[in-house]
PDB file of N, CA and C in Angstrom:
ATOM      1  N   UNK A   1    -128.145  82.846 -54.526  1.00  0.00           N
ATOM      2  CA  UNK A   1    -128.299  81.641 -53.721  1.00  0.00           C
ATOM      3  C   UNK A   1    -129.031  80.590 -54.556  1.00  0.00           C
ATOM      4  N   UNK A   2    -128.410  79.207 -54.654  1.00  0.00           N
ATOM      5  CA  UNK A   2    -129.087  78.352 -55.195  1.00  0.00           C
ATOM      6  C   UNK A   2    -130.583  78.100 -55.033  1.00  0.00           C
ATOM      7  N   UNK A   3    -131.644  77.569 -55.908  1.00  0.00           N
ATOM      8  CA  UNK A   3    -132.859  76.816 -55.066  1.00  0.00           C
ATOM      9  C   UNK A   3    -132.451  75.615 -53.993  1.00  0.00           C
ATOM     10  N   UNK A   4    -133.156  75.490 -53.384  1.00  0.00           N
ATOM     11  CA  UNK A   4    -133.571  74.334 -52.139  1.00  0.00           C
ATOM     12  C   UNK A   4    -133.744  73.238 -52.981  1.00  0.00           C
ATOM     13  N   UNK A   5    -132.790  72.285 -52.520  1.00  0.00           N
ATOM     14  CA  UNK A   5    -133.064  70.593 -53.506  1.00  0.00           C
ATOM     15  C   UNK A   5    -134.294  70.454 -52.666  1.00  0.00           C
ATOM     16  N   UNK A   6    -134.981  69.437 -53.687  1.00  0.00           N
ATOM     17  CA  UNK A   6    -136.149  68.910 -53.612  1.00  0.00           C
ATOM     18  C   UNK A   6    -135.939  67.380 -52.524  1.00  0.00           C
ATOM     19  N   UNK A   7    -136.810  67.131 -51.749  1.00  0.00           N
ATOM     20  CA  UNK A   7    -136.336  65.790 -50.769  1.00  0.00           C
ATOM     21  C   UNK A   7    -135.285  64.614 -51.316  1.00  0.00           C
ATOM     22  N   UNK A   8    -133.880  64.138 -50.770  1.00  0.00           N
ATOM     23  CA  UNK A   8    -134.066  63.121 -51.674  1.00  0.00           C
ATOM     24  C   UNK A   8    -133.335  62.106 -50.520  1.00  0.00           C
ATOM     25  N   UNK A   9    -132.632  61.037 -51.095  1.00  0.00           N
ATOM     26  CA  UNK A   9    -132.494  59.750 -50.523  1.00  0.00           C
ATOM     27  C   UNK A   9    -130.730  59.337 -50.499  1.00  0.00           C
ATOM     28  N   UNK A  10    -130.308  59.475 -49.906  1.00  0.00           N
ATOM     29  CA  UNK A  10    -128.675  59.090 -49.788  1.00  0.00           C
ATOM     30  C   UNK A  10    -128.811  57.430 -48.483  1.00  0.00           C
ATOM     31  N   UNK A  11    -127.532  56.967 -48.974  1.00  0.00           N
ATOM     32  CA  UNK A  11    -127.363  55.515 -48.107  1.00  0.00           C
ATOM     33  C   UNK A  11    -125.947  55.369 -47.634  1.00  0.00           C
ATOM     34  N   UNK A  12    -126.066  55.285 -46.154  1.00  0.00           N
ATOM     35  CA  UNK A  12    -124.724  55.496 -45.366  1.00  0.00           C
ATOM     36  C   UNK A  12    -125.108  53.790 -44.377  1.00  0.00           C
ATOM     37  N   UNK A  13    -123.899  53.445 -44.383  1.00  0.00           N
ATOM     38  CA  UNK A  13    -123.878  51.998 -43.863  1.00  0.00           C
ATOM     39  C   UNK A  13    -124.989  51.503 -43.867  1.00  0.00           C
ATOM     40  N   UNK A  14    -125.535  50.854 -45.496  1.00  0.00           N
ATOM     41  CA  UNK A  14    -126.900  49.732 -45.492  1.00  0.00           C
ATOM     42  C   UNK A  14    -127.812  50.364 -45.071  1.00  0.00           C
ATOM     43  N   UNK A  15    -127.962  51.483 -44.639  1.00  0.00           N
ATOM     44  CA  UNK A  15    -129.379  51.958 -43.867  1.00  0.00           C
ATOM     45  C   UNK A  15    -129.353  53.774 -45.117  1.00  0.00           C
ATOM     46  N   UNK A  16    -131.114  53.461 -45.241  1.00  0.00           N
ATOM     47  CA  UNK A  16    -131.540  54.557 -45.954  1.00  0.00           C
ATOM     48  C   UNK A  16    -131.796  55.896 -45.199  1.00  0.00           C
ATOM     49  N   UNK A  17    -131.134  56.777 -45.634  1.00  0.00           N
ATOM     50  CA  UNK A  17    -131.576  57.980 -44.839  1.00  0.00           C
ATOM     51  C   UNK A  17    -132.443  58.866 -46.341  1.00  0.00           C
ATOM     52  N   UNK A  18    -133.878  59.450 -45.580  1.00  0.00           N
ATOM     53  CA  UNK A  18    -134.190  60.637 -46.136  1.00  0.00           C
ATOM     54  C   UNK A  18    -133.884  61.855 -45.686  1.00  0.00           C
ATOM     55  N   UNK A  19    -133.337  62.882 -46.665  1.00  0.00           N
ATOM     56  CA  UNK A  19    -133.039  64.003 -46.310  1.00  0.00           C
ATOM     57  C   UNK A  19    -133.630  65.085 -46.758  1.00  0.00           C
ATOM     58  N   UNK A  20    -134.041  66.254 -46.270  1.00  0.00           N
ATOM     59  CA  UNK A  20    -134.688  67.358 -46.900  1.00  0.00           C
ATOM     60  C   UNK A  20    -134.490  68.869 -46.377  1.00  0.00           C
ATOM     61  N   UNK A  21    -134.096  69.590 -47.853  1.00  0.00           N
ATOM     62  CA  UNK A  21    -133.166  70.651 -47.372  1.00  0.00           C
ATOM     63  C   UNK A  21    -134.051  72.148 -47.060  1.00  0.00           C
ATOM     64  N   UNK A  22    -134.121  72.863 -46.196  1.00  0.00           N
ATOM     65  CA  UNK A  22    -134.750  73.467 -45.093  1.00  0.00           C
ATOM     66  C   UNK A  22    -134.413  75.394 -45.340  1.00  0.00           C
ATOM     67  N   UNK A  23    -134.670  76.318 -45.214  1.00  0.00           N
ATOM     68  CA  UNK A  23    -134.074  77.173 -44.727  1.00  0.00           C
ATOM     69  C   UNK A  23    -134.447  78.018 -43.770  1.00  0.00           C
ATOM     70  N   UNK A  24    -133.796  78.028 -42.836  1.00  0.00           N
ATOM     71  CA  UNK A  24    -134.428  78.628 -41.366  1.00  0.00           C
ATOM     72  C   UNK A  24    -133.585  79.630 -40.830  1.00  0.00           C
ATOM     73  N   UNK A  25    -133.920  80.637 -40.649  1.00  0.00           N
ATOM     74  CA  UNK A  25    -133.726  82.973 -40.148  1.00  0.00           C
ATOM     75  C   UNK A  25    -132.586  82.418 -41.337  1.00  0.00           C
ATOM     76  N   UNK A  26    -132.664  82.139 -42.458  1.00  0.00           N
ATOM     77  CA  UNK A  26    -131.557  82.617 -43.603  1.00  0.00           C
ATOM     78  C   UNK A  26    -130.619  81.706 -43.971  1.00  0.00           C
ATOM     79  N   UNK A  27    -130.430  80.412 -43.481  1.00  0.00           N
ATOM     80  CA  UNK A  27    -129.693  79.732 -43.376  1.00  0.00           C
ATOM     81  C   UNK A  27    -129.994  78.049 -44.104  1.00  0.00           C
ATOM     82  N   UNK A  28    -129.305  77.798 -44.942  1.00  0.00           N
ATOM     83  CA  UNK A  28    -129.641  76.347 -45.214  1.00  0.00           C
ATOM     84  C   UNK A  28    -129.248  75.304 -44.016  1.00  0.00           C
ATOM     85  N   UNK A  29    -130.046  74.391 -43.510  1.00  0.00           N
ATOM     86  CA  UNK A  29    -130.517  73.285 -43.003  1.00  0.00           C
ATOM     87  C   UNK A  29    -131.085  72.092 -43.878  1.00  0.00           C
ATOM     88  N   UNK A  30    -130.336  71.022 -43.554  1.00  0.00           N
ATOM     89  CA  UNK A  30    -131.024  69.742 -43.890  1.00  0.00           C
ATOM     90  C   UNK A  30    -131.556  68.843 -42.457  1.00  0.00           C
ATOM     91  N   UNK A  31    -132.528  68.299 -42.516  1.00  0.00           N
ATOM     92  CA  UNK A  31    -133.159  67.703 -41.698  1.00  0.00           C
ATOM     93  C   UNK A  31    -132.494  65.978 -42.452  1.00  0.00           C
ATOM     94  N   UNK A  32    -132.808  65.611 -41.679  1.00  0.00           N
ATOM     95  CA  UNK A  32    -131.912  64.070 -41.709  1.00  0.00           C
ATOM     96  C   UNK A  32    -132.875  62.570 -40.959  1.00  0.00           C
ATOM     97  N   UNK A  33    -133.863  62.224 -42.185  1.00  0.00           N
ATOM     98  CA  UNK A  33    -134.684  61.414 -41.207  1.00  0.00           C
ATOM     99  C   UNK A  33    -134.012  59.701 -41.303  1.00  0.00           C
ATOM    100  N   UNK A  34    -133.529  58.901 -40.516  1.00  0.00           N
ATOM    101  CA  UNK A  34    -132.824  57.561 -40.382  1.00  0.00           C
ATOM    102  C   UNK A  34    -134.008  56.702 -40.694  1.00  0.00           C
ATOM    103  N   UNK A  35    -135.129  56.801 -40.168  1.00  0.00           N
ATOM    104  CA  UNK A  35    -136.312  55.964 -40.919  1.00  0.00           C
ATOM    105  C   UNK A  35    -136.560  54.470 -39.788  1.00  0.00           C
ATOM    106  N   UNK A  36    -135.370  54.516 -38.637  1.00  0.00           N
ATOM    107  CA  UNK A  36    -135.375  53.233 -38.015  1.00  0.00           C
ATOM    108  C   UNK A  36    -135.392  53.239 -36.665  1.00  0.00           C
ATOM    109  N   UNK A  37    -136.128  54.819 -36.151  1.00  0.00           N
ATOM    110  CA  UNK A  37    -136.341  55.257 -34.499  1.00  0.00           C
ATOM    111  C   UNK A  37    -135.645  55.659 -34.210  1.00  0.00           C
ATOM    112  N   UNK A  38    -134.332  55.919 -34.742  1.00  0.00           N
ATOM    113  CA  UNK A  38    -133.441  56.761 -34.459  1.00  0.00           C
ATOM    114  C   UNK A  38    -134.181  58.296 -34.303  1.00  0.00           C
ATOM    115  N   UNK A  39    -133.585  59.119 -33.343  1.00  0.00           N
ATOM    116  CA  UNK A  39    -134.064  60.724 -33.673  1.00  0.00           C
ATOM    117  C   UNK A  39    -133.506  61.220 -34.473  1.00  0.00           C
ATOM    118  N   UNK A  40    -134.498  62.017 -35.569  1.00  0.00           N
ATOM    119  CA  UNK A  40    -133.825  62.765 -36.674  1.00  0.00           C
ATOM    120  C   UNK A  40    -132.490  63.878 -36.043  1.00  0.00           C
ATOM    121  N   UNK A  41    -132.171  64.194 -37.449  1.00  0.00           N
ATOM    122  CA  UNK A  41    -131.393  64.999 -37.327  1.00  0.00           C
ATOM    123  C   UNK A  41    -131.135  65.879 -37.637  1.00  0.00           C
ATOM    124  N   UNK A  42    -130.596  67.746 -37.834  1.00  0.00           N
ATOM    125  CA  UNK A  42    -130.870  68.286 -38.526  1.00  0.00           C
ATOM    126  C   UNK A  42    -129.062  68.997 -38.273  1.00  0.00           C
ATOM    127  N   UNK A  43    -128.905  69.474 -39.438  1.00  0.00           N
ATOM    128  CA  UNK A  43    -127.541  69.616 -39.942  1.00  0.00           C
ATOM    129  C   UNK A  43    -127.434  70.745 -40.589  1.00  0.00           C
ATOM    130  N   UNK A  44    -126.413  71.617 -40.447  1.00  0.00           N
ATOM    131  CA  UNK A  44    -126.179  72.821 -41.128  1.00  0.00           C
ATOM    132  C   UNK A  44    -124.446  73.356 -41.446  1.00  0.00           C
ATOM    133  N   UNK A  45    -124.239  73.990 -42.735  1.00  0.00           N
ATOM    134  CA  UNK A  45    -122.957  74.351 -42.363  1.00  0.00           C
ATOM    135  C   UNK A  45    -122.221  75.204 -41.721  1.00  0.00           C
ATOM    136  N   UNK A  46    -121.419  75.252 -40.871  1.00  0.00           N
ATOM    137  CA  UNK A  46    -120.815  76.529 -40.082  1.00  0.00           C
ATOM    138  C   UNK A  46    -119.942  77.165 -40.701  1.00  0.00           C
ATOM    139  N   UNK A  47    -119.370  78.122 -39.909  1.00  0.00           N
ATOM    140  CA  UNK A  47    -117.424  78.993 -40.277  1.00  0.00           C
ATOM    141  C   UNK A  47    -116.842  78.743 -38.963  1.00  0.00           C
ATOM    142  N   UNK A  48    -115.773  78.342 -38.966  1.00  0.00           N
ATOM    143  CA  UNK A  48    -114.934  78.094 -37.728  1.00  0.00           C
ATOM    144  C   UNK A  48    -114.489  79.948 -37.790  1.00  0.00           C
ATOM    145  N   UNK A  49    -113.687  80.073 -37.040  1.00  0.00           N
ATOM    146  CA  UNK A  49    -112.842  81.286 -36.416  1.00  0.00           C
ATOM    147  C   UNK A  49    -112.073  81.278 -37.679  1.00  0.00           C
ATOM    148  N   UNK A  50    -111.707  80.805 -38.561  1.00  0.00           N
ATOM    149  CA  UNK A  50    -110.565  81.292 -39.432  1.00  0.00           C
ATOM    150  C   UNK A  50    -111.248  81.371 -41.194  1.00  0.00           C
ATOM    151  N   UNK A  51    -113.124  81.392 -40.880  1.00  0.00           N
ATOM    152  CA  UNK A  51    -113.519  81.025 -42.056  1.00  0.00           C
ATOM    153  C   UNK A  51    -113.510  79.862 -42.457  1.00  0.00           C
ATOM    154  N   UNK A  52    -112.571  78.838 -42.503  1.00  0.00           N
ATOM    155  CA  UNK A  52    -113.240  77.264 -42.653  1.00  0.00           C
ATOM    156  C   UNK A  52    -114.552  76.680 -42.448  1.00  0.00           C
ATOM    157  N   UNK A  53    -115.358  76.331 -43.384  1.00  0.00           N
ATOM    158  CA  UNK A  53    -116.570  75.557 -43.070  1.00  0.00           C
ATOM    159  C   UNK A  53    -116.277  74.213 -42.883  1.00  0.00           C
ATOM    160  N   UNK A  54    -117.182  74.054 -42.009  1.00  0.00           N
ATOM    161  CA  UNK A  54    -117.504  72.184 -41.235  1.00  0.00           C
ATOM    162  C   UNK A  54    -119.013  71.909 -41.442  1.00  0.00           C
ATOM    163  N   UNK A  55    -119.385  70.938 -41.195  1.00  0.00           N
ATOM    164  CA  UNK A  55    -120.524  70.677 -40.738  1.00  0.00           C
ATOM    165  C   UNK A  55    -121.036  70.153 -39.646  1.00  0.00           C
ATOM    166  N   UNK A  56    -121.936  70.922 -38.870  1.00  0.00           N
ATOM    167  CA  UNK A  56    -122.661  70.798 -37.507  1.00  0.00           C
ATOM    168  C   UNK A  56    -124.022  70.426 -36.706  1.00  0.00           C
ATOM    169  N   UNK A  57    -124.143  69.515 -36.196  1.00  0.00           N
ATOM    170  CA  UNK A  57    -125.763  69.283 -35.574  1.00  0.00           C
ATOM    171  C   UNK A  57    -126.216  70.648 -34.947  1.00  0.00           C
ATOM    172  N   UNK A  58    -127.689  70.471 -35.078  1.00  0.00           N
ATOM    173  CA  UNK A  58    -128.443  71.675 -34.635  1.00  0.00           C
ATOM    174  C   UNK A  58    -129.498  71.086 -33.442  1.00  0.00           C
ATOM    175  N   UNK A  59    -129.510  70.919 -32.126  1.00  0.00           N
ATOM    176  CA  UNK A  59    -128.649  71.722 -31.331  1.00  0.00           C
ATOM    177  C   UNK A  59    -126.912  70.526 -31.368  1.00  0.00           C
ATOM    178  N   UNK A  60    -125.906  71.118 -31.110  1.00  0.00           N
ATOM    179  CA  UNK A  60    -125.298  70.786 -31.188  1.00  0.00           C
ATOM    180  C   UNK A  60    -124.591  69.349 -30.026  1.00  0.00           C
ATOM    181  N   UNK A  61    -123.841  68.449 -30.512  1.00  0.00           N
ATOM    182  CA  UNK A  61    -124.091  67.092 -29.975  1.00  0.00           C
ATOM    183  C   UNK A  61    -123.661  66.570 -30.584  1.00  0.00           C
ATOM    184  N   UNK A  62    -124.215  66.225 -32.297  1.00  0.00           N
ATOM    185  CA  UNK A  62    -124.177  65.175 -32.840  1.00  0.00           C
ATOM    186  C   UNK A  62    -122.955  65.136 -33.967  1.00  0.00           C
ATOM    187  N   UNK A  63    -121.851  65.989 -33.355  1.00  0.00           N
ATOM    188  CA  UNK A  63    -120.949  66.669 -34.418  1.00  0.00           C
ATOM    189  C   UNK A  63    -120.416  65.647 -35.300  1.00  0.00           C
ATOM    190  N   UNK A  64    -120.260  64.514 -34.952  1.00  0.00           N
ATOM    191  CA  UNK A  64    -119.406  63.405 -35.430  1.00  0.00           C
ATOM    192  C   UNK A  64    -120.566  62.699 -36.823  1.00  0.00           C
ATOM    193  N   UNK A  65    -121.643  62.460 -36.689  1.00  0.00           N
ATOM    194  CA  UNK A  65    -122.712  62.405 -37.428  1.00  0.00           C
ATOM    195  C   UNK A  65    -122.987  63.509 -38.710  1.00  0.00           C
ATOM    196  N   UNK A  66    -122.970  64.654 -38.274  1.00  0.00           N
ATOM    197  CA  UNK A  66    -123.142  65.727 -39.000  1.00  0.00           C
ATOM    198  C   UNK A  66    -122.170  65.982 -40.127  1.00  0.00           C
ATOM    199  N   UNK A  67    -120.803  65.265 -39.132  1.00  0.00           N
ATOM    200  CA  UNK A  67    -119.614  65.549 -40.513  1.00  0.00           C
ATOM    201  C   UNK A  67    -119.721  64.273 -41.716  1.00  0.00           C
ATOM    202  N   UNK A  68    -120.076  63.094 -41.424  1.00  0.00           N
ATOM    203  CA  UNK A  68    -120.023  62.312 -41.933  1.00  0.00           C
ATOM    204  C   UNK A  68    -121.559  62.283 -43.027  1.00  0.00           C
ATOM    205  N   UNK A  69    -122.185  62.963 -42.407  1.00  0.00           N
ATOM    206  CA  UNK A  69    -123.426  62.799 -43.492  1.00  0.00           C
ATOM    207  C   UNK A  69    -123.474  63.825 -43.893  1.00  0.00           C
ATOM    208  N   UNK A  70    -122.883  65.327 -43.938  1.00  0.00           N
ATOM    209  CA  UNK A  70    -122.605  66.841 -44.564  1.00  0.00           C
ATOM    210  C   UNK A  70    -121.876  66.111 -45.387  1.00  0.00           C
ATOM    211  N   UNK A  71    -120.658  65.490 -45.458  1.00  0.00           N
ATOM    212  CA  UNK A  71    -120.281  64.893 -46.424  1.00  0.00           C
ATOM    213  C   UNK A  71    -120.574  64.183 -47.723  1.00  0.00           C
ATOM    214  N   UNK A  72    -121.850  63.544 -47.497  1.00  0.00           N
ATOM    215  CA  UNK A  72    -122.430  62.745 -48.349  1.00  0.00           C
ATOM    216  C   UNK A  72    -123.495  63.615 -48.842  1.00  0.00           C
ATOM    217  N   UNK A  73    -123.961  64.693 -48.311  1.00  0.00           N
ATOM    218  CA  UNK A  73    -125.034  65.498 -49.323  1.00  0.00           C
ATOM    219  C   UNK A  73    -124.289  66.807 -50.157  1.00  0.00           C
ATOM    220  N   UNK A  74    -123.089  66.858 -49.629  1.00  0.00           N
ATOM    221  CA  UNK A  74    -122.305  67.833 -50.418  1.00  0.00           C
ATOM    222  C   UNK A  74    -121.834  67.165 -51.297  1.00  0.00           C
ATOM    223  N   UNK A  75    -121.471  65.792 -51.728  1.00  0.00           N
ATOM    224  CA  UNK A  75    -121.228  65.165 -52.665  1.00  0.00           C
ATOM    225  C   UNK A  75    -122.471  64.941 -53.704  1.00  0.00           C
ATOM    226  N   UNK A  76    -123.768  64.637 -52.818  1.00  0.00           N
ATOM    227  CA  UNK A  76    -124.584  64.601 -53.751  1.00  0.00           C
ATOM    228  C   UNK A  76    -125.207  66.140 -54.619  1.00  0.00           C
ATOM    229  N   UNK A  77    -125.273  66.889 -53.916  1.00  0.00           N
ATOM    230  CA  UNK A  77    -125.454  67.799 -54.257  1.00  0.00           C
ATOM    231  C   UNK A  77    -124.183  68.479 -55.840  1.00  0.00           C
ATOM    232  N   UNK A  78    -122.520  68.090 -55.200  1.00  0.00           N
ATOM    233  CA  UNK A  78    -122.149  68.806 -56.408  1.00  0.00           C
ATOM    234  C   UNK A  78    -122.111  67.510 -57.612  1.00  0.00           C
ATOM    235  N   UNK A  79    -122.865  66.816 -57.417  1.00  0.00           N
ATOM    236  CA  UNK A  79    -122.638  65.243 -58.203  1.00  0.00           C
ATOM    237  C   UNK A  79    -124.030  65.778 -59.505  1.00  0.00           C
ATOM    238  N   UNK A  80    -124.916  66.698 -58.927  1.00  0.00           N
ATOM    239  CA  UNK A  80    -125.839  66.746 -59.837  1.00  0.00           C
ATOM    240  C   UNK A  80    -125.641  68.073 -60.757  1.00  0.00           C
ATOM    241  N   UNK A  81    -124.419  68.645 -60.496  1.00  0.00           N
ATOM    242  CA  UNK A  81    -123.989  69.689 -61.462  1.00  0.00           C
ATOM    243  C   UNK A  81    -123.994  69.655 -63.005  1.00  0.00           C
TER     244      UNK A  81
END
């Protein structure tokens, strides 16, 4: 299993999000702070029924959010390879 990235900073429509990656009963989590009163967020990857991974809010809700910003830290993440 990889190390845990260290906090860092991604930017989704003009607005700065800090993110910082978590692991909780075994599982990587990123917490997702918007910085502008928004309630954070915290994000993890799943397996659908056929093995496909997505990405999902924790508690779940914010699915539409989660995919769009799982997106952008999985990019950053394999961007620093």
């Amino acid at each position: 299993m990889r190390e845990l990235e260290p906090p860092f900073e991604l930017s989704l429509d003009d607005q700065l999000l800090s993110i910082s990656e978590h692991e909780l009963a075994g599982k990587r989590v990123f917490h997702v702070n918007f910085g502008t009163g928004e309630k954070p967020l915290v994000i993890a990857v799943g397996l659908g029924v056929r093995g496909e991974k997505f990405w999902t809010s924790i508690p779940e809700g914010r699915q539409a959010e989660a995919q769009r910003i799982g997106k952008l830290i999985a990019g950053y993440i394999r961007g620093k390879k």
